[in-house]
C-alpha atoms as a PDB file:
ATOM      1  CA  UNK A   1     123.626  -0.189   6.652  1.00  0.00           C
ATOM      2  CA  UNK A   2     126.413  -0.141   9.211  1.00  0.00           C
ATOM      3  CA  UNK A   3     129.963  -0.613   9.444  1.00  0.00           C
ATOM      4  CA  UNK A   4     132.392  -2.399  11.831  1.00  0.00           C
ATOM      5  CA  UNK A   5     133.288   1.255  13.430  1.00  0.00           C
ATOM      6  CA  UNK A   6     129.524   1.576  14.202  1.00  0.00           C
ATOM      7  CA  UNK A   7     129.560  -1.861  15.301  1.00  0.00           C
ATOM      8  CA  UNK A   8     132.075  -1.238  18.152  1.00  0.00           C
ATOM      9  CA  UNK A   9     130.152   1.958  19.207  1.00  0.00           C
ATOM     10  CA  UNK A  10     127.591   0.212  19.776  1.00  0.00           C
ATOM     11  CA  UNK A  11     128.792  -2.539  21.340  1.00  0.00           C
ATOM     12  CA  UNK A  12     130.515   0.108  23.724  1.00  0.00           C
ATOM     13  CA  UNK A  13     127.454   1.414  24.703  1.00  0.00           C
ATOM     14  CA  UNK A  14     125.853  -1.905  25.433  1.00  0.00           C
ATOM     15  CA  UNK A  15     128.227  -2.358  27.924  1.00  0.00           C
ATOM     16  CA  UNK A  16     127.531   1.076  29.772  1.00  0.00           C
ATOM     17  CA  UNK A  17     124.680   2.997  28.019  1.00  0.00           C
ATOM     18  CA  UNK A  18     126.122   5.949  29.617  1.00  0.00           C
ATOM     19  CA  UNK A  19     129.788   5.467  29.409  1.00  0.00           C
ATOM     20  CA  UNK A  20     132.093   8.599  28.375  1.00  0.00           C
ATOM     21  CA  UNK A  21     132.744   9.584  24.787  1.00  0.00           C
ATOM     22  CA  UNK A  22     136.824   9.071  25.534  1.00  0.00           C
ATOM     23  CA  UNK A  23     136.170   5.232  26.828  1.00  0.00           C
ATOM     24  CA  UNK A  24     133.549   4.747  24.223  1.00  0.00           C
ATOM     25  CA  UNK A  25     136.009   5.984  21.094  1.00  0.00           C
ATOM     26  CA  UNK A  26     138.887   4.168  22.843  1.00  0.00           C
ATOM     27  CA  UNK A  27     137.656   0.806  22.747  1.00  0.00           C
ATOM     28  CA  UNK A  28     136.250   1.773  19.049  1.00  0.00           C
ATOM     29  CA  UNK A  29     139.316   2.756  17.663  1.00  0.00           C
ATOM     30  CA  UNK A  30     138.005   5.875  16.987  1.00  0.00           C
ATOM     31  CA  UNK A  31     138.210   9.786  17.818  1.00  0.00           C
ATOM     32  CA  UNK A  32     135.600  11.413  20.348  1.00  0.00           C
ATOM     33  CA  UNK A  33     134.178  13.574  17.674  1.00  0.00           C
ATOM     34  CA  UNK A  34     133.902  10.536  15.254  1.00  0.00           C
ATOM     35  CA  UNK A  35     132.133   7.992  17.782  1.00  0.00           C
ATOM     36  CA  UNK A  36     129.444  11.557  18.857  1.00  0.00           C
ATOM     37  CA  UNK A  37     128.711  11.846  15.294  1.00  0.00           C
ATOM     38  CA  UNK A  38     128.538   8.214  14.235  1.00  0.00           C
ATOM     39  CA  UNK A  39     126.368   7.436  17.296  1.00  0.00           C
ATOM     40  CA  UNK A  40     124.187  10.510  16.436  1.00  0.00           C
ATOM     41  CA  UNK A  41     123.782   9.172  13.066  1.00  0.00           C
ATOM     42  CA  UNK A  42     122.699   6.145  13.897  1.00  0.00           C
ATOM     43  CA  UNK A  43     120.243   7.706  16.014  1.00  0.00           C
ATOM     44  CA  UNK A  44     119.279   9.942  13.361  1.00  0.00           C
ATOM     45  CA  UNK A  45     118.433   6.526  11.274  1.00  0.00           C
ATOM     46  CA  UNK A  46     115.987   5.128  14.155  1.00  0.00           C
ATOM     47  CA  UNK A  47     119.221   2.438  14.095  1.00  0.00           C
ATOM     48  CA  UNK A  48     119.737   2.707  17.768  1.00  0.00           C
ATOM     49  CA  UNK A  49     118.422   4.318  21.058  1.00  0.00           C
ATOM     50  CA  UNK A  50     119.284   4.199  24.644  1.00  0.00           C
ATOM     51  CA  UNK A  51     117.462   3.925  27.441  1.00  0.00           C
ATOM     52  CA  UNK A  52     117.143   3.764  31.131  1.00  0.00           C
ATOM     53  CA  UNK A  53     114.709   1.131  32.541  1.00  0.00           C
ATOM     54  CA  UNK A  54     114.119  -0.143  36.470  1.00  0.00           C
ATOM     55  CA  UNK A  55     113.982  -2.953  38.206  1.00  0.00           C
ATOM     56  CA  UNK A  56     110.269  -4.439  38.766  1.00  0.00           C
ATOM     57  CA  UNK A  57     110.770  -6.332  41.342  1.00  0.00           C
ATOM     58  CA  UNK A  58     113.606  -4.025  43.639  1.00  0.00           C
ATOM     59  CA  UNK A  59     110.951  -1.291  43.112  1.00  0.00           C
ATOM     60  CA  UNK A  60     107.386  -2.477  43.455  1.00  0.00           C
ATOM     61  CA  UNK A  61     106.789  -0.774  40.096  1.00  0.00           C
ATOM     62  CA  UNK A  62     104.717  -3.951  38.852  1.00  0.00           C
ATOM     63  CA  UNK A  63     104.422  -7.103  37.494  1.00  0.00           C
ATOM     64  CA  UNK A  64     105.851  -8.818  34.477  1.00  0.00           C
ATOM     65  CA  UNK A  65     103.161 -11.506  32.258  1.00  0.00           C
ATOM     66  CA  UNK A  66     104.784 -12.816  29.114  1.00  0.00           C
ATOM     67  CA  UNK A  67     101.822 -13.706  26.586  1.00  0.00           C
ATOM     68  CA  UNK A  68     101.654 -16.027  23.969  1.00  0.00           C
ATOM     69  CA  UNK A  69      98.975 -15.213  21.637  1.00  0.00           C
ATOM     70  CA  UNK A  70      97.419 -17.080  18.466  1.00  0.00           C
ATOM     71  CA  UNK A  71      95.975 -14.085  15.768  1.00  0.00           C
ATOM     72  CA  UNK A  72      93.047 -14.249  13.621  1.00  0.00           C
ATOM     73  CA  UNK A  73      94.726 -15.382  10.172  1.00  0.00           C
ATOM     74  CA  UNK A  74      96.491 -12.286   8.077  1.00  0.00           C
ATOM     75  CA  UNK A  75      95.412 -10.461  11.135  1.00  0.00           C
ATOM     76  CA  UNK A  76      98.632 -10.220  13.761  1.00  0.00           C
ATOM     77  CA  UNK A  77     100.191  -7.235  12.000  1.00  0.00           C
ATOM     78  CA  UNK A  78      96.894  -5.442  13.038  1.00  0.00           C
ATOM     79  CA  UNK A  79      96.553  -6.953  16.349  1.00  0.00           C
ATOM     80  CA  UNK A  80     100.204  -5.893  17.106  1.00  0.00           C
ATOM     81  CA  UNK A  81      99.682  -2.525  16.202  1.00  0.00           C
ATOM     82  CA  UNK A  82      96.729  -2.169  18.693  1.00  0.00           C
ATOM     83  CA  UNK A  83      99.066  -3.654  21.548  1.00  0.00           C
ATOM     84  CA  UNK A  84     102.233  -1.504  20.613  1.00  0.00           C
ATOM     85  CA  UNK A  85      99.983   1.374  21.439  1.00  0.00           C
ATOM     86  CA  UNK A  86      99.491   0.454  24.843  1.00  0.00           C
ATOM     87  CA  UNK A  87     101.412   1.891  27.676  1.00  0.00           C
ATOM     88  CA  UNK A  88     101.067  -1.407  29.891  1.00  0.00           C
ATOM     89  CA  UNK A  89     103.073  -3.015  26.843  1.00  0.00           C
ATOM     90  CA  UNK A  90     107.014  -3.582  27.404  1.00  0.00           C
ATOM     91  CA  UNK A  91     108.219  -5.707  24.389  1.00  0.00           C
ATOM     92  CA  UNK A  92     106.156  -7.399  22.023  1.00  0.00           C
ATOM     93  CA  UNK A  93     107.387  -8.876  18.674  1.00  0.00           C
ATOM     94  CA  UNK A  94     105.506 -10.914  15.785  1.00  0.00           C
ATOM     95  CA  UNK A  95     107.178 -14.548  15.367  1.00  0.00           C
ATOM     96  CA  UNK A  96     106.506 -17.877  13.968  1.00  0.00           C
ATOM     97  CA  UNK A  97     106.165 -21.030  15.429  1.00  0.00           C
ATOM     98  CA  UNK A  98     103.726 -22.052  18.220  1.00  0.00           C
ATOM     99  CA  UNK A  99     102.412 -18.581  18.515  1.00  0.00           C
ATOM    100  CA  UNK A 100     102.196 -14.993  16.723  1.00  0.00           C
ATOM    101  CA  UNK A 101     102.934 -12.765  18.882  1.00  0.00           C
ATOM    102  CA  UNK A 102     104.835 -12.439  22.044  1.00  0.00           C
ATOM    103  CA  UNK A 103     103.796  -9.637  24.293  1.00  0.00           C
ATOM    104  CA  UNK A 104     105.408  -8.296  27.511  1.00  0.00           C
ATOM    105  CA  UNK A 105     102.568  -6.758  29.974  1.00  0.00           C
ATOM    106  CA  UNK A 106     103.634  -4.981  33.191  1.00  0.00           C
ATOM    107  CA  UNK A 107     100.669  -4.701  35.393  1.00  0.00           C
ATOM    108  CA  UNK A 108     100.935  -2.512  38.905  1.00  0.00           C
ATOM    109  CA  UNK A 109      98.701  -4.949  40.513  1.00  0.00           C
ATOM    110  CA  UNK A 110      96.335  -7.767  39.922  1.00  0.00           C
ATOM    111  CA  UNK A 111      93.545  -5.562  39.403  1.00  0.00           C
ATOM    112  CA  UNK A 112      95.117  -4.227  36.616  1.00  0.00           C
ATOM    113  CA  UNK A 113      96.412  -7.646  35.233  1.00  0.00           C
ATOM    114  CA  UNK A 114      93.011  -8.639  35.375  1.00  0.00           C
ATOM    115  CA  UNK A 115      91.431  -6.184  33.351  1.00  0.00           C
ATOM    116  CA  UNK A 116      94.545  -6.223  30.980  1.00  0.00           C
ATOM    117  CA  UNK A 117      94.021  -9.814  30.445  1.00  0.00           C
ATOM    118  CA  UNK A 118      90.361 -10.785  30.530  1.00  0.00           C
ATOM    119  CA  UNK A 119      88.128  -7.398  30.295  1.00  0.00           C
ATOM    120  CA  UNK A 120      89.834  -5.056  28.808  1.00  0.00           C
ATOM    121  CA  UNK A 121      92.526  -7.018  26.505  1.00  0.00           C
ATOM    122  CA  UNK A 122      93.762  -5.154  23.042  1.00  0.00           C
ATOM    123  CA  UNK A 123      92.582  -6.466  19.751  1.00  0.00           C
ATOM    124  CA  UNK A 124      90.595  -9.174  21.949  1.00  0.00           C
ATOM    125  CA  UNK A 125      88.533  -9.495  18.623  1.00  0.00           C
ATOM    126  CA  UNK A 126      91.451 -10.558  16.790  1.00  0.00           C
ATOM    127  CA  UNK A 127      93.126 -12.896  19.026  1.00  0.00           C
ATOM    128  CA  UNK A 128      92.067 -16.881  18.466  1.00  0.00           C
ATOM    129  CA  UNK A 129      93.824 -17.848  21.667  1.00  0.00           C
ATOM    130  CA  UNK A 130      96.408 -16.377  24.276  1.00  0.00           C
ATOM    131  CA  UNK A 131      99.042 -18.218  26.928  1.00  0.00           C
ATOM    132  CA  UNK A 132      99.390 -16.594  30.161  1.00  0.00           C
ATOM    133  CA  UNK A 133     103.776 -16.965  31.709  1.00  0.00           C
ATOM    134  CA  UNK A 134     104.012 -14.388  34.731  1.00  0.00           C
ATOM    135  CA  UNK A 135     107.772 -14.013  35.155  1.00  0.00           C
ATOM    136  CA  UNK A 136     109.116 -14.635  38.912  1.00  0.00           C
ATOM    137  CA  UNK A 137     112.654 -14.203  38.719  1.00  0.00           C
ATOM    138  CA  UNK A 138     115.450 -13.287  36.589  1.00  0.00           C
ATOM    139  CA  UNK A 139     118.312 -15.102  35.493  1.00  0.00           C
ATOM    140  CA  UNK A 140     119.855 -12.375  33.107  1.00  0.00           C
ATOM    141  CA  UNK A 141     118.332  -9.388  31.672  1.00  0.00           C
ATOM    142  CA  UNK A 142     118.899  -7.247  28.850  1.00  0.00           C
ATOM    143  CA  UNK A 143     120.782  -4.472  29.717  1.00  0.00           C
ATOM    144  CA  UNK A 144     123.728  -7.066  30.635  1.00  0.00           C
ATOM    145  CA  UNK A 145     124.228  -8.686  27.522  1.00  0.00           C
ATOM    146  CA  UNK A 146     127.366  -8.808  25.870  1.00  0.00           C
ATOM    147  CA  UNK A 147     127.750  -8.374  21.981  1.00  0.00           C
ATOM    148  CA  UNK A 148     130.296 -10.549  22.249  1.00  0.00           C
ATOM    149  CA  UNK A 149     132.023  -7.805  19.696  1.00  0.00           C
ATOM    150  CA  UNK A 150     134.591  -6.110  21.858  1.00  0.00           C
ATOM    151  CA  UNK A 151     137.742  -7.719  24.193  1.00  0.00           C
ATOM    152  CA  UNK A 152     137.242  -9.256  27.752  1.00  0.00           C
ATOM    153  CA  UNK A 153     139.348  -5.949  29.088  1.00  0.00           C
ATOM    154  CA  UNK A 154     136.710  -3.623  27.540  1.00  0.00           C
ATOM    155  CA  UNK A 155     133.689  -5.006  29.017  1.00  0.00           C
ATOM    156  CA  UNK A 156     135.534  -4.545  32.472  1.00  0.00           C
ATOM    157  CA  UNK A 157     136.772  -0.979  32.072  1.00  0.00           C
ATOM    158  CA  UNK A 158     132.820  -0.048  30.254  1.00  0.00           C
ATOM    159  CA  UNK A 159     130.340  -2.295  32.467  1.00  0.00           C
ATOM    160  CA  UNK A 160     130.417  -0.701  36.105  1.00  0.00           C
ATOM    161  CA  UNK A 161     130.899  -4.063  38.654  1.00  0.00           C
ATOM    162  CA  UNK A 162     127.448  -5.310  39.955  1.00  0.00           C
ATOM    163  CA  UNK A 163     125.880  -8.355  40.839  1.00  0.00           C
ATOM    164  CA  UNK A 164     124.184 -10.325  37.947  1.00  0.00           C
ATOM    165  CA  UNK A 165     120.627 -11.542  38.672  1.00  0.00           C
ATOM    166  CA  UNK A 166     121.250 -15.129  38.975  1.00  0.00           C
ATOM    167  CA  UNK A 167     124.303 -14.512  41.498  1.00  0.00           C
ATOM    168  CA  UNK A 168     121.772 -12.142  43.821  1.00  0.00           C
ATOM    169  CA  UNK A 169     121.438 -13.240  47.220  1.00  0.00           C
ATOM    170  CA  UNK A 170     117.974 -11.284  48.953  1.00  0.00           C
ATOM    171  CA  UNK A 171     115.466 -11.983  46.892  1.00  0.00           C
ATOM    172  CA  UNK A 172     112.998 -12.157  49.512  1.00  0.00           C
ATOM    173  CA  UNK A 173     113.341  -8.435  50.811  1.00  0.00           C
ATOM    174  CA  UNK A 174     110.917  -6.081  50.448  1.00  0.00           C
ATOM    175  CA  UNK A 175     111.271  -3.865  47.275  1.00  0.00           C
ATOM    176  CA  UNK A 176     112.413   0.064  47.654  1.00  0.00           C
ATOM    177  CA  UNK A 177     109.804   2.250  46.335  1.00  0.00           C
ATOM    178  CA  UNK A 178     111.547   5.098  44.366  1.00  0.00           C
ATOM    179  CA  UNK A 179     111.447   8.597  45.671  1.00  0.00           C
ATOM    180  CA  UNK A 180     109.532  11.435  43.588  1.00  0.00           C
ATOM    181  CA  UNK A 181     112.924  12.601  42.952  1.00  0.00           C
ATOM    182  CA  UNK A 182     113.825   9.154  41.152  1.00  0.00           C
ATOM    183  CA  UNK A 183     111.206   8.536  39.697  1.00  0.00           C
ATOM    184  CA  UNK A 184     111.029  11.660  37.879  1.00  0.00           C
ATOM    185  CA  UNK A 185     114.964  11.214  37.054  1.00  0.00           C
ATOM    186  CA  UNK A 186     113.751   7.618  35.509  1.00  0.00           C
ATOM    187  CA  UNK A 187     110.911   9.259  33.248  1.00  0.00           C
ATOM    188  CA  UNK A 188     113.425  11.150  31.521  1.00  0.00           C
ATOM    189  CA  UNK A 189     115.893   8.837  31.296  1.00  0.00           C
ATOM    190  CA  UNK A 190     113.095   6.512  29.797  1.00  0.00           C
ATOM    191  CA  UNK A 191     113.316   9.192  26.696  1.00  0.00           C
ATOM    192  CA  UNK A 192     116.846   9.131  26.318  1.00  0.00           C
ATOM    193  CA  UNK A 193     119.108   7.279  28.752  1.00  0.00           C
ATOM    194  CA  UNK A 194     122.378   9.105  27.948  1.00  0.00           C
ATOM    195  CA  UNK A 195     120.980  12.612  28.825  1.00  0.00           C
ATOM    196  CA  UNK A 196     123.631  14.542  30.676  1.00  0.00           C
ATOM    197  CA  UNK A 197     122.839  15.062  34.261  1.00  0.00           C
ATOM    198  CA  UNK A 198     122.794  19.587  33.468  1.00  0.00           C
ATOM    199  CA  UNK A 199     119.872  18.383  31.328  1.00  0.00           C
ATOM    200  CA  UNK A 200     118.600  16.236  33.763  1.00  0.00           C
ATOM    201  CA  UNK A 201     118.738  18.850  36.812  1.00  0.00           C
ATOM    202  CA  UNK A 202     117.613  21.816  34.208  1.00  0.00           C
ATOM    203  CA  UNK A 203     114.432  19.751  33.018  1.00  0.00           C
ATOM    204  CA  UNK A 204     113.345  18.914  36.781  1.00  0.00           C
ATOM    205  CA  UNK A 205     114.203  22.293  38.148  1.00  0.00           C
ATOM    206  CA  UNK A 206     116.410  20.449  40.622  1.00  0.00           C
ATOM    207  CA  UNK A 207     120.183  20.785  41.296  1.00  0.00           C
ATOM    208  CA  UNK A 208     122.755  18.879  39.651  1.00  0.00           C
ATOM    209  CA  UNK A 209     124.113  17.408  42.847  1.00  0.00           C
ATOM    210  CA  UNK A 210     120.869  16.076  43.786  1.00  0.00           C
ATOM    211  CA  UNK A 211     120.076  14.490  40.097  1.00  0.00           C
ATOM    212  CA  UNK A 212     123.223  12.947  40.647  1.00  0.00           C
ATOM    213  CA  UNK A 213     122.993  11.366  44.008  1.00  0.00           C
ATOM    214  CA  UNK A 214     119.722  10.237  42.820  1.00  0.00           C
ATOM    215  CA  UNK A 215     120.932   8.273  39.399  1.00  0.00           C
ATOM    216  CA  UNK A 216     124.085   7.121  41.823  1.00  0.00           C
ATOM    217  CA  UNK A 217     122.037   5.725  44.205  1.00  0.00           C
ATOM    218  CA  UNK A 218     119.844   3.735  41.994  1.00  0.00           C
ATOM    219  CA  UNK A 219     122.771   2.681  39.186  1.00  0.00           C
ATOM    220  CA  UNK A 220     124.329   1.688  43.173  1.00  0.00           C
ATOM    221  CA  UNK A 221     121.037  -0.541  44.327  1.00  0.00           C
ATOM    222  CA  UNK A 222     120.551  -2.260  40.820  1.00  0.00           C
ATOM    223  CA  UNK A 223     117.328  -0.278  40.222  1.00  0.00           C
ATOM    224  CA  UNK A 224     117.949   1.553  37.205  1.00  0.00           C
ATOM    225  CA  UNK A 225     119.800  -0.236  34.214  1.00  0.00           C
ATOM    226  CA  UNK A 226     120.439   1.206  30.515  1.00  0.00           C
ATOM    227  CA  UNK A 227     119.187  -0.445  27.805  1.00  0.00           C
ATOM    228  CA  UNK A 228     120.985  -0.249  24.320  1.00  0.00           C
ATOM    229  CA  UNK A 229     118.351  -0.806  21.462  1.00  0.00           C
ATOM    230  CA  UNK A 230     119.087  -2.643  18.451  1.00  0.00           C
ATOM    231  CA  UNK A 231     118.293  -4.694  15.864  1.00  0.00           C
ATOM    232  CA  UNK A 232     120.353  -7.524  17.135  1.00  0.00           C
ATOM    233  CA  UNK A 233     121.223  -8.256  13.028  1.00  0.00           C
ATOM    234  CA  UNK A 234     122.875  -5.068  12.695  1.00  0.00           C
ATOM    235  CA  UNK A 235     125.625  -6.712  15.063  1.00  0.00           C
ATOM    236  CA  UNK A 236     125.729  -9.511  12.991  1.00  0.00           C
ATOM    237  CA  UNK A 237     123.002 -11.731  14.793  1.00  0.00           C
ATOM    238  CA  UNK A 238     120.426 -13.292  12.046  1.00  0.00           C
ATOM    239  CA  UNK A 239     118.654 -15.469  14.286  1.00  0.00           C
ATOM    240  CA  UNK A 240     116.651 -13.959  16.968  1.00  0.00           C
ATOM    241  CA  UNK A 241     114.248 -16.280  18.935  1.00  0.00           C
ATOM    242  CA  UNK A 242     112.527 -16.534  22.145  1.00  0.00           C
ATOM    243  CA  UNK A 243     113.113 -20.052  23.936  1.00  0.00           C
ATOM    244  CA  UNK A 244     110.566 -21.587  26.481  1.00  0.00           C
ATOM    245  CA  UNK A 245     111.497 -24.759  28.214  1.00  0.00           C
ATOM    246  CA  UNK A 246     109.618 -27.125  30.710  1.00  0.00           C
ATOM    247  CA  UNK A 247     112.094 -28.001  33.303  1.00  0.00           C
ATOM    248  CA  UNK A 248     111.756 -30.557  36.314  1.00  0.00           C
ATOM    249  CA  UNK A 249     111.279 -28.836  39.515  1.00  0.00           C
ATOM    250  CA  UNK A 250     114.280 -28.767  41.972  1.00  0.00           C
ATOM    251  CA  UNK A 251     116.120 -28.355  38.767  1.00  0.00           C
ATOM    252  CA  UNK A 252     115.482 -24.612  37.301  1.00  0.00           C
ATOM    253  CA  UNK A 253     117.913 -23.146  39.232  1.00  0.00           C
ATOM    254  CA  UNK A 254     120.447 -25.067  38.009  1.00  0.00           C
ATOM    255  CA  UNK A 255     119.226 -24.992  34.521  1.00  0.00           C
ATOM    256  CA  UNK A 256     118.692 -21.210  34.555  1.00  0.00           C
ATOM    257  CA  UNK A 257     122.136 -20.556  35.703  1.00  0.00           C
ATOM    258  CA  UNK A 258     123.700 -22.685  33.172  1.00  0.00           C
ATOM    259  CA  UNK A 259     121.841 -21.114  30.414  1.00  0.00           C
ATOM    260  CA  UNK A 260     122.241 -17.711  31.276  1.00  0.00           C
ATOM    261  CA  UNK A 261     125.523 -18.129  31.136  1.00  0.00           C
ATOM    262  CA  UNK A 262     125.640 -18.760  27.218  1.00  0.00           C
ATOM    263  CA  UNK A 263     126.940 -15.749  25.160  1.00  0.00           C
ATOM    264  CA  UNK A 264     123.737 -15.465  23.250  1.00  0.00           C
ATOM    265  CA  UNK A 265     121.490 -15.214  25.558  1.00  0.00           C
ATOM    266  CA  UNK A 266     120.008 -12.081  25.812  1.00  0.00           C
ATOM    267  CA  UNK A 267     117.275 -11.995  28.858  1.00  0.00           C
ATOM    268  CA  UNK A 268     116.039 -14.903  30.763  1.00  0.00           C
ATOM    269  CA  UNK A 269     113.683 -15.606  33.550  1.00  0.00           C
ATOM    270  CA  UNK A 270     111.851 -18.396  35.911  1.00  0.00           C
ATOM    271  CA  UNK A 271     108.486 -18.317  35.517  1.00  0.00           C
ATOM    272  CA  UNK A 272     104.770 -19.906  36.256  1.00  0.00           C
ATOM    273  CA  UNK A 273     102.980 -22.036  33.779  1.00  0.00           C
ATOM    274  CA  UNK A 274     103.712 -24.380  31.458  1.00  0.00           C
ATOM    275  CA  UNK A 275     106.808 -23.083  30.498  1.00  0.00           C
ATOM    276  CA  UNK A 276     108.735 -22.528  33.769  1.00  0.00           C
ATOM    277  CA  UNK A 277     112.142 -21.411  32.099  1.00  0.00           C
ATOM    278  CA  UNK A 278     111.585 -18.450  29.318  1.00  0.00           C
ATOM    279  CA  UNK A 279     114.769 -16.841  27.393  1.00  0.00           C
ATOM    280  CA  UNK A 280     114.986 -14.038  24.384  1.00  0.00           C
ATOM    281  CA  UNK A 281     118.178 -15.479  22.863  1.00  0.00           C
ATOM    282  CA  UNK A 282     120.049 -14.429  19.464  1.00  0.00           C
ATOM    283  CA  UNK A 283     122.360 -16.211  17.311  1.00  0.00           C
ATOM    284  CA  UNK A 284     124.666 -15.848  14.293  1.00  0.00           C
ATOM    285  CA  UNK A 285     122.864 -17.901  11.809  1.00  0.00           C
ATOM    286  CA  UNK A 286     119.717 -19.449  11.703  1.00  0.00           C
ATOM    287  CA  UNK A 287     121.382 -22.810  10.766  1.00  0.00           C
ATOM    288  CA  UNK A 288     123.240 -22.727  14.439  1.00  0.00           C
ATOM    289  CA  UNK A 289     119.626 -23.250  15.666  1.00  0.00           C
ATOM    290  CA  UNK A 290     120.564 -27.227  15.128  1.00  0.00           C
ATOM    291  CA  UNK A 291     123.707 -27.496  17.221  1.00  0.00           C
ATOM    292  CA  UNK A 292     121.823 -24.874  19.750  1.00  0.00           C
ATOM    293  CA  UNK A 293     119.192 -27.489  20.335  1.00  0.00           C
ATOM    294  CA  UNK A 294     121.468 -30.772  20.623  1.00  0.00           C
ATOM    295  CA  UNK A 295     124.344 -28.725  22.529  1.00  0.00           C
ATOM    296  CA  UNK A 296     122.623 -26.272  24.647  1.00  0.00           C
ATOM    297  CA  UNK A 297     119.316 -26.995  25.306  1.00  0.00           C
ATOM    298  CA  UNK A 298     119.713 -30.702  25.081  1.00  0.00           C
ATOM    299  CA  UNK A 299     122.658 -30.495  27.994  1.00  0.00           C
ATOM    300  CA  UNK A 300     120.241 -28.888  30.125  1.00  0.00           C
ATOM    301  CA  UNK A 301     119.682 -30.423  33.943  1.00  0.00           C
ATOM    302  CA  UNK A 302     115.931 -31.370  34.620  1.00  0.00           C
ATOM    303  CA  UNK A 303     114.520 -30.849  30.862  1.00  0.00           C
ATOM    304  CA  UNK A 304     111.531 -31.987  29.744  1.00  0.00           C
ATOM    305  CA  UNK A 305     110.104 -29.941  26.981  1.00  0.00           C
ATOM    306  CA  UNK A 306     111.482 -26.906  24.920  1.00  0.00           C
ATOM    307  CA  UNK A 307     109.477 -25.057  21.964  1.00  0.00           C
ATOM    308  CA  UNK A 308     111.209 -22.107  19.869  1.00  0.00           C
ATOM    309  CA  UNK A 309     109.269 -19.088  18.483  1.00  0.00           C
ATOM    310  CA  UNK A 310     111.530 -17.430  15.732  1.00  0.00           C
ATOM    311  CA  UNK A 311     111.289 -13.221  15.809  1.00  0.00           C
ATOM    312  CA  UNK A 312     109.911 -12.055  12.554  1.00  0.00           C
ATOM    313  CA  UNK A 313     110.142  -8.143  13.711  1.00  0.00           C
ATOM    314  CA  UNK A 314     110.550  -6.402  17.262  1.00  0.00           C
ATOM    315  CA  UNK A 315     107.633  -3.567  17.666  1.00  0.00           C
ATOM    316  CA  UNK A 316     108.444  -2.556  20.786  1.00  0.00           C
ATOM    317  CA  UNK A 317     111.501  -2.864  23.984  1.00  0.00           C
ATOM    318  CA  UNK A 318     111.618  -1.586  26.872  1.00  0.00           C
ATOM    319  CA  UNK A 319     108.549   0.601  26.403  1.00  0.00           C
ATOM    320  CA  UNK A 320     109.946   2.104  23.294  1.00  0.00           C
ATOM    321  CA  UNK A 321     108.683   1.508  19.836  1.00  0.00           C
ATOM    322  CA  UNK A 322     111.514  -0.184  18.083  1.00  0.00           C
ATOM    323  CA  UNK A 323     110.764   1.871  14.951  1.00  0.00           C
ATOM    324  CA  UNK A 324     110.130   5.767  16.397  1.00  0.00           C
ATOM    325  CA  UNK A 325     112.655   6.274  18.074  1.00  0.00           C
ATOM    326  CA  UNK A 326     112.946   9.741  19.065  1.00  0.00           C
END
């Protein structure tokens, strides 16, 4: 469906979701007008989107809880159609494996966690049984990955320099609440994350100056990140999979930095439960699922158990329905 010219694109834009048209087509090997149109076409095809997303836990916006959940049988296709609809819903994928569904709920509070979870959950009447992970802390997130598909000198002239999750220092402070301003800045940028900032200002009635202090100051704090969505198999990786590993306390941080270092690993996160150590990882084949397991999971510090759910089809990421995009 694609081509290795719309695989550099993209992988240009996955570095900076809001890099210029001369760096992106410079990196491509490619004119400005080419890499607009190409881009735009794959738009066009609901083959890729961008997006701007924030921070949870540097804004107070909420709460992440990963679920696991076990379907009626023949049922999860229905049962993930009721959760995609829902606004509370960040990612959520079918898969095989241990469970049928992975879903991503972002709760303000745990008010609204609780009703989300036990009174007023989706599809409840299709669900058999459901796994609760609340995330705590991330390693690496999504909006940093690296395709892997462009040189070392690319990714540092296209990603702006900031410090990766794992390599923060401040965890503990208190989170910044954003400012009407930003936050209406972020809801558009939630439709389409490379928006120009004349857009931006003319859409909010606002200046252009302030718009753009506004996106500078929270591209500056780490609030606001751009997220480049794609099927990761257009880029040439088959094997998609979400990893969840036990690991022995006084060891996760160890074996959370050491993971997250690993070129396919996409996002990845501490959390509570049973599985303290969940990733979204992709690779090229699903036969380098055997090596993965001896030579990456099994040179892990502190592990105990791992399980693997394989991705069948991403509904939704990042808030956005993987298959409507605008």
């Amino acid at each position: 469906m694609i081509d290795a010219l719309d695989r550099r694109i993209i992988a240009a834009i996955q570095l900076n979701g809001r890099a210029p048209w001369s760096a992106i087509a410079r990196w491509a090997g490619t004119s400005e007008s080419t890499a607009q149109r190409r881009f735009n076409s794959l738009r066009e095809r609901r083959l890729l989107h961008v997006v701007g997303t924030i921070e949870l836990d540097r804004t107070g916006s909420g709460s992440s809880m990963l679920v696991r959940a076990q379907a009626r049988p023949g049922k999860g296709l229905e049962l993930a159609e009721l959760l995609a609809e829902r606004p509370e819903v960040r990612f959520l994928a079918l898969v095989t494996g241990t469970a049928d569904l992975i879903v991503d709920f972002v709760a303000r509070d745990n008010e609204e966690l609780l009703r989300l979870l036990y009174t007023d959950l989706p599809g409840a009447h299709l669900i058999t049984s459901t796994e609760h992970v609340a995330v705590i802390r991330n390693f690496i997130s999504a909006a940093l990955w690296d395709t892997g598909l462009l040189p070392p000198e690319a990714v540092a002239d296209l990603r702006p320099a900031r410090t990766l999750p794992y390599e923060r220092a401040g965890w503990g402070q208190a989170p910044t609440p954003l400012t009407a301003l930003e936050s209406a800045v972020v809801d558009e940028l939630a439709k389409d994350g490379r928006m120009p900032v004349s857009t931006l200002a003319r859409t909010l009635g606002r200046g252009e100056s302030s718009v753009a202090r506004a996106l500078e100051r929270m591209v500056a704090r780490g609030t606001l990140h751009f997220r480049t969505l794609v099927e990761p198999a257009l880029l040439g990786y088959e094997a998609e999979f979400m990893l969840w590993l036990s690991i022995e306390p006084g060891r996760l941080e160890a074996a959370g930095r050491q993971l997250a270092e690993h070129p396919g690993t996409k996002f990845l996160a501490a959390a509570t439960g049973r599985f303290n150590l969940v990733g979204h990882m992709v690779l090229p084949r699903r036969t380098d699922l055997f090596r993965y397991t001896d030579d990456v999971i099994g040179a892990l510090p502190g592990l105990v158990a791992s399980d693997i759910t394989l991705h069948l089809v991403t509904l939704k990421g990042a808030w956005t329905r993987m298959d409507q995009f605008a």
